[in-house]
Protein backbone atom coordinates (compact mmCIF):
# COMPACT_ATOMS: atom_id res chain seq x y z
CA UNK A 1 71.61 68.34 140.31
CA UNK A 2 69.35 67.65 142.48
CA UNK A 3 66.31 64.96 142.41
CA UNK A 4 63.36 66.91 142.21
CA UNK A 5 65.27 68.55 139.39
CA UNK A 6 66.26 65.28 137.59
CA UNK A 7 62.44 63.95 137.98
CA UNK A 8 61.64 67.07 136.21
CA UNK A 9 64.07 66.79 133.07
CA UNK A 10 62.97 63.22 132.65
CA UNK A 11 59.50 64.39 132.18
CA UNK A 12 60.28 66.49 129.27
CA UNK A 13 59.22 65.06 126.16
CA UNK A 14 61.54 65.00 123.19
CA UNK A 15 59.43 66.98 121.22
CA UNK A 16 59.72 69.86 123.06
CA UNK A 17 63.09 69.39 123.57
CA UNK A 18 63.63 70.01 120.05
CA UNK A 19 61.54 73.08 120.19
CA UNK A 20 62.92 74.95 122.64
CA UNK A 21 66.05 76.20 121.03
CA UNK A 22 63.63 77.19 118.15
CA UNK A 23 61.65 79.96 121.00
CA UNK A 24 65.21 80.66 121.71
CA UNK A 25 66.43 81.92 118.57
CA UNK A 26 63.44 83.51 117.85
CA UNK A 27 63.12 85.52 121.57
CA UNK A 28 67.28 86.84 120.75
CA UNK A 29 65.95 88.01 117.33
CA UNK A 30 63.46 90.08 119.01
CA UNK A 31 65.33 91.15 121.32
CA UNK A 32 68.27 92.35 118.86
CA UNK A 33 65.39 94.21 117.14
CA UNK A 34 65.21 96.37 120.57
CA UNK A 35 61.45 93.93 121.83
CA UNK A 36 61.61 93.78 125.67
CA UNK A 37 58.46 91.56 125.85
CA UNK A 38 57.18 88.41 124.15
CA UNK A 39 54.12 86.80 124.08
CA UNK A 40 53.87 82.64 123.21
CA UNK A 41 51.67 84.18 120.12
CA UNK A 42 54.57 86.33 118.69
CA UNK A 43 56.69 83.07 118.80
CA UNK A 44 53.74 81.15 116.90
CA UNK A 45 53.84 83.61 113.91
CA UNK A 46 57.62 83.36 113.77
CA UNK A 47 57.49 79.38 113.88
CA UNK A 48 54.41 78.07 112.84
CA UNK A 49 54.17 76.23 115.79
CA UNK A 50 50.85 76.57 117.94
CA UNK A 51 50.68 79.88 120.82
CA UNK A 52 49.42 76.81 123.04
CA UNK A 53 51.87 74.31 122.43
CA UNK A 54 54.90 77.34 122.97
CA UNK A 55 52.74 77.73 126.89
CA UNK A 56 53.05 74.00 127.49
CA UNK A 57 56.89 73.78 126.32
CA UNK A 58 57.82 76.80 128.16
CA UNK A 59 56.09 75.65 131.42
CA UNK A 60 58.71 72.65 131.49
CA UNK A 61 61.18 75.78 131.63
CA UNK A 62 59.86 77.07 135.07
CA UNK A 63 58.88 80.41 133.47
CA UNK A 64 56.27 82.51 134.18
CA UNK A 65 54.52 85.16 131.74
CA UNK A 66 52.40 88.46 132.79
CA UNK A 67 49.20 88.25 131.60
CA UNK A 68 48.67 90.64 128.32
CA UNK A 69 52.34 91.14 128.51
CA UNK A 70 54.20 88.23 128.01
CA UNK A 71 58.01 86.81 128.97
CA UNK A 72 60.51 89.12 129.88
CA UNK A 73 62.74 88.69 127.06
CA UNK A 74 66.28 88.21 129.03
CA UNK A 75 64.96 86.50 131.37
CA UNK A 76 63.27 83.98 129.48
CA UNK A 77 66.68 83.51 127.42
CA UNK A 78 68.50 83.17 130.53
CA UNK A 79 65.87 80.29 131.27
CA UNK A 80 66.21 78.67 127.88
CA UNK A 81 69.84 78.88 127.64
CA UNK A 82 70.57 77.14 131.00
CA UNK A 83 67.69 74.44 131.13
CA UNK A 84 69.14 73.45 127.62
CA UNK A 85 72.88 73.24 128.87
CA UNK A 86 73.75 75.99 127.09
CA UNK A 87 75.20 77.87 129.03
CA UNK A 88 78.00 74.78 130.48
CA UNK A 89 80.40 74.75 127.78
CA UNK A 90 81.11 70.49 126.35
CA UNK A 91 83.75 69.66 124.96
CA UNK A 92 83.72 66.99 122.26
CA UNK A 93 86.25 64.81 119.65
CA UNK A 94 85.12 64.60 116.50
CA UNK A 95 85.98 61.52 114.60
CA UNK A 96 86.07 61.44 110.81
CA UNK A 97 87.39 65.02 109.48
CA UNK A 98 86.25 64.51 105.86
CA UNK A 99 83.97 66.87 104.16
CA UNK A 100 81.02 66.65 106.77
CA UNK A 101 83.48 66.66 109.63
CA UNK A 102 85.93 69.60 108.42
CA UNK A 103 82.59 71.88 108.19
CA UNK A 104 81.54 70.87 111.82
CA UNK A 105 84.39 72.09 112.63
CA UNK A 106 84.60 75.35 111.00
CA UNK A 107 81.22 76.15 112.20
CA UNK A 108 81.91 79.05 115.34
CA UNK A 109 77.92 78.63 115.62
CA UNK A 110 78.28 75.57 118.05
CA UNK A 111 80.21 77.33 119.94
CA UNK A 112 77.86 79.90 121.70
CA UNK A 113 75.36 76.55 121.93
CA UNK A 114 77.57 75.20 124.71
CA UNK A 115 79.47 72.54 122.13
CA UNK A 116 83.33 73.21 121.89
CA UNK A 117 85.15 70.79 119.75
CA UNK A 118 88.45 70.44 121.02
CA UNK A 119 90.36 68.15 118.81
CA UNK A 120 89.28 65.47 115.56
CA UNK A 121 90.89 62.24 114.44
CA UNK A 122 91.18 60.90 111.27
CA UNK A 123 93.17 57.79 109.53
CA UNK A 124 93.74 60.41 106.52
CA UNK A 125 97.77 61.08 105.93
CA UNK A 126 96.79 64.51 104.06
CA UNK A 127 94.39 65.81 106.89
CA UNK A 128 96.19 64.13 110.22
CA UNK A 129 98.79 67.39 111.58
CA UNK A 130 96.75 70.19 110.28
CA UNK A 131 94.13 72.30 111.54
CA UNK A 132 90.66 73.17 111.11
CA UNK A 133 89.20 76.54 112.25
CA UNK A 134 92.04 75.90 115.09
CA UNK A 135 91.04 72.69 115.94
CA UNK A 136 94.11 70.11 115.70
CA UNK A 137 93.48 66.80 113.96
CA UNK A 138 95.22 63.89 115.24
CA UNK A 139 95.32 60.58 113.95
CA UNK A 140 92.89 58.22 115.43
CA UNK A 141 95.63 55.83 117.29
CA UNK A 142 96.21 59.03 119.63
CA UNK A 143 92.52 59.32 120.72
CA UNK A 144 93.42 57.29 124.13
CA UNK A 145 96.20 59.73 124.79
CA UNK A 146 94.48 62.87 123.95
CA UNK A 147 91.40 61.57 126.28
CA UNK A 148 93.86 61.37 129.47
CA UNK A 149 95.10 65.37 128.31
CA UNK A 150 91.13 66.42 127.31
CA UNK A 151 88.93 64.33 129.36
CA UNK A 152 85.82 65.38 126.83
CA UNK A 153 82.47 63.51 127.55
CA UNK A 154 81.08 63.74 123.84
CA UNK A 155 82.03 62.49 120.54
CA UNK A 156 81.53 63.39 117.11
CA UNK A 157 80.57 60.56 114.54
CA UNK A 158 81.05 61.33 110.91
CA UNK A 159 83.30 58.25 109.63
CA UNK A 160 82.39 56.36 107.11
CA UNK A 161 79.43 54.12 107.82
CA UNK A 162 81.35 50.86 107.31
CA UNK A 163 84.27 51.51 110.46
CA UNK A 164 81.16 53.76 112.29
CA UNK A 165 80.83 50.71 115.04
CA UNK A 166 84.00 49.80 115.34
CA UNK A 167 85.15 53.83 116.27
CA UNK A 168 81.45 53.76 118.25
CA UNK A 169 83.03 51.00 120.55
CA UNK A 170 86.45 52.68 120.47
CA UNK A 171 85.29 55.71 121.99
CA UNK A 172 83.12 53.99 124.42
CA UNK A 173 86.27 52.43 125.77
CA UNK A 174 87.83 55.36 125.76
CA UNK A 175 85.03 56.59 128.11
CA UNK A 176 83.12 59.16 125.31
CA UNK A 177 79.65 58.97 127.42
CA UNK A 178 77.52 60.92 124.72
CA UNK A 179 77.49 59.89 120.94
CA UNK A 180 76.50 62.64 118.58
CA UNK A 181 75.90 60.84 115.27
CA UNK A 182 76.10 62.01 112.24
CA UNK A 183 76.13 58.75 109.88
CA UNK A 184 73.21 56.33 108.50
CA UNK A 185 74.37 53.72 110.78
CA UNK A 186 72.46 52.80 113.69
CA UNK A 187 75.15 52.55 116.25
CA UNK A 188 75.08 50.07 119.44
CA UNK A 189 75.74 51.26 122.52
CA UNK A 190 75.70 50.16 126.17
CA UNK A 191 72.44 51.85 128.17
CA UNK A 192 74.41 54.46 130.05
CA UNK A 193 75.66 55.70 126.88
CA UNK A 194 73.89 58.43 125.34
CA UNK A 195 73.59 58.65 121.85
CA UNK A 196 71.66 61.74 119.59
CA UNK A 197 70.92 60.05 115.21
CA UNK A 198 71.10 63.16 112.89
CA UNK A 199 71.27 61.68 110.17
CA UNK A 200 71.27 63.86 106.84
CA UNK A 201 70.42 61.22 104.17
CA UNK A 202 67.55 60.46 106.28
CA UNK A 203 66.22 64.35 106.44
CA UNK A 204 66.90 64.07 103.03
CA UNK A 205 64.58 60.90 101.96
CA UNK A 206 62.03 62.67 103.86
CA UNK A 207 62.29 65.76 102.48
CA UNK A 208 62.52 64.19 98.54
CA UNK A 209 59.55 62.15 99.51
CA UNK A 210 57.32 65.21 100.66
CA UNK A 211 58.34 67.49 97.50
CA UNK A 212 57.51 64.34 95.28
CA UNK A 213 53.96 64.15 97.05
CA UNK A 214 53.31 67.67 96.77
CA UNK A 215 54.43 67.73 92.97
CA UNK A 216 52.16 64.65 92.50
CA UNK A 217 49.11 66.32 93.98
CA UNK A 218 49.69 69.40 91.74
CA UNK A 219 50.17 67.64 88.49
């Protein structure tokens, strides 16, 4: 990539970052319903989110609309798709194949996102051997082996949140370079590591504190 390109990316904010693949699902939905054209104010109604705000985001994209016309639908999800990496498939380990983990991978939906999970690990007698929507589990003492034979950038955290440092620092050593984690633990890392929280419980604690606000203000 080049370094006007990378001086661009880094401008990005994170909040439209997290937008984008929201105008992205919503353009393929219109165009599976046979729309050629969208304007940023069709998006708005679908999303909620402000016809001005969808403008500014989609200007980090490099795409242009025609004036009373809109974005060319395909192209515009040609643009979305690759800016966001989409269209590069990752591979990833995911470590912890318990209840969270075993639906990660059984969900084909990362898949056409760019995210391929090629293998999990697990301490786990009963899960280690078997398979998950194809995807081997190994047990976690292999993960240095199966590195050399995958060579995957990104890891999968969904261990328990009492070992999630010590498999954090494992992986790092391994060479994982991009931490997707899925546990209540704020993991350490080194700088050049990157590392993406989603953490459930805390989308939860939010989401039990708005609905007690709201039932509080209708009482």
């Amino acid at each position: 990539m080049s370094t006007s390109l990378l001086r661009d990316f880094d401008k990005v904010p994170e909040p439209t970052l997290r937008r984008l693949p929201w105008y992205l699902s919503t353009v393929k939905l219109l165009k599976d319903r046979g729309e050629q054209y969208v304007s940023s104010t069709q998006i708005s109604k679908d999303i909620n989110v402000d016809a001005s705000q969808i403008a500014k985001d989609l200007s980090y994209v490099k795409v242009t609309g025609r004036t009373r016309v809109g974005y060319e639908i395909d192209g515009l999800i040609r643009a979305l798709e690759a800016f966001l990496g989409f269209t590069n498939m990752h591979k990833a380990f995911l470590f912890g194949a318990g209840s969270l983990g075993r639906a990660l991978l059984g969900d084909s939906g990362l898949h056409q996102f760019g995210l391929e999970i090629v293998a999990a690990f697990d301490v786990n007698p009963s899960v280690v051997g078997t398979e998950v929507g194809g995807v081997p589990i190994f047990h976690t003492d292999d993960f240095a082996r199966k590195m050399q034979e995958y060579r995957v950038d990104i890891g999968i955290l969904t261990v328990p949140i009492n070992i999630a440092q010590q498999v954090t620092d494992d992986m790092v050593a391994g060479g994982i370079k991009a931490v997707w984690n899925f546990t209540p633990f704020r993991i350490r890392v080194p700088e050049n590591i990157v590392v993406q929280n989603t953490s459930l419980y805390a989308h939860l604690a939010v989401m039990f504190n708005r609905l007690n606000v709201n039932q509080m203000l209708n009482k």
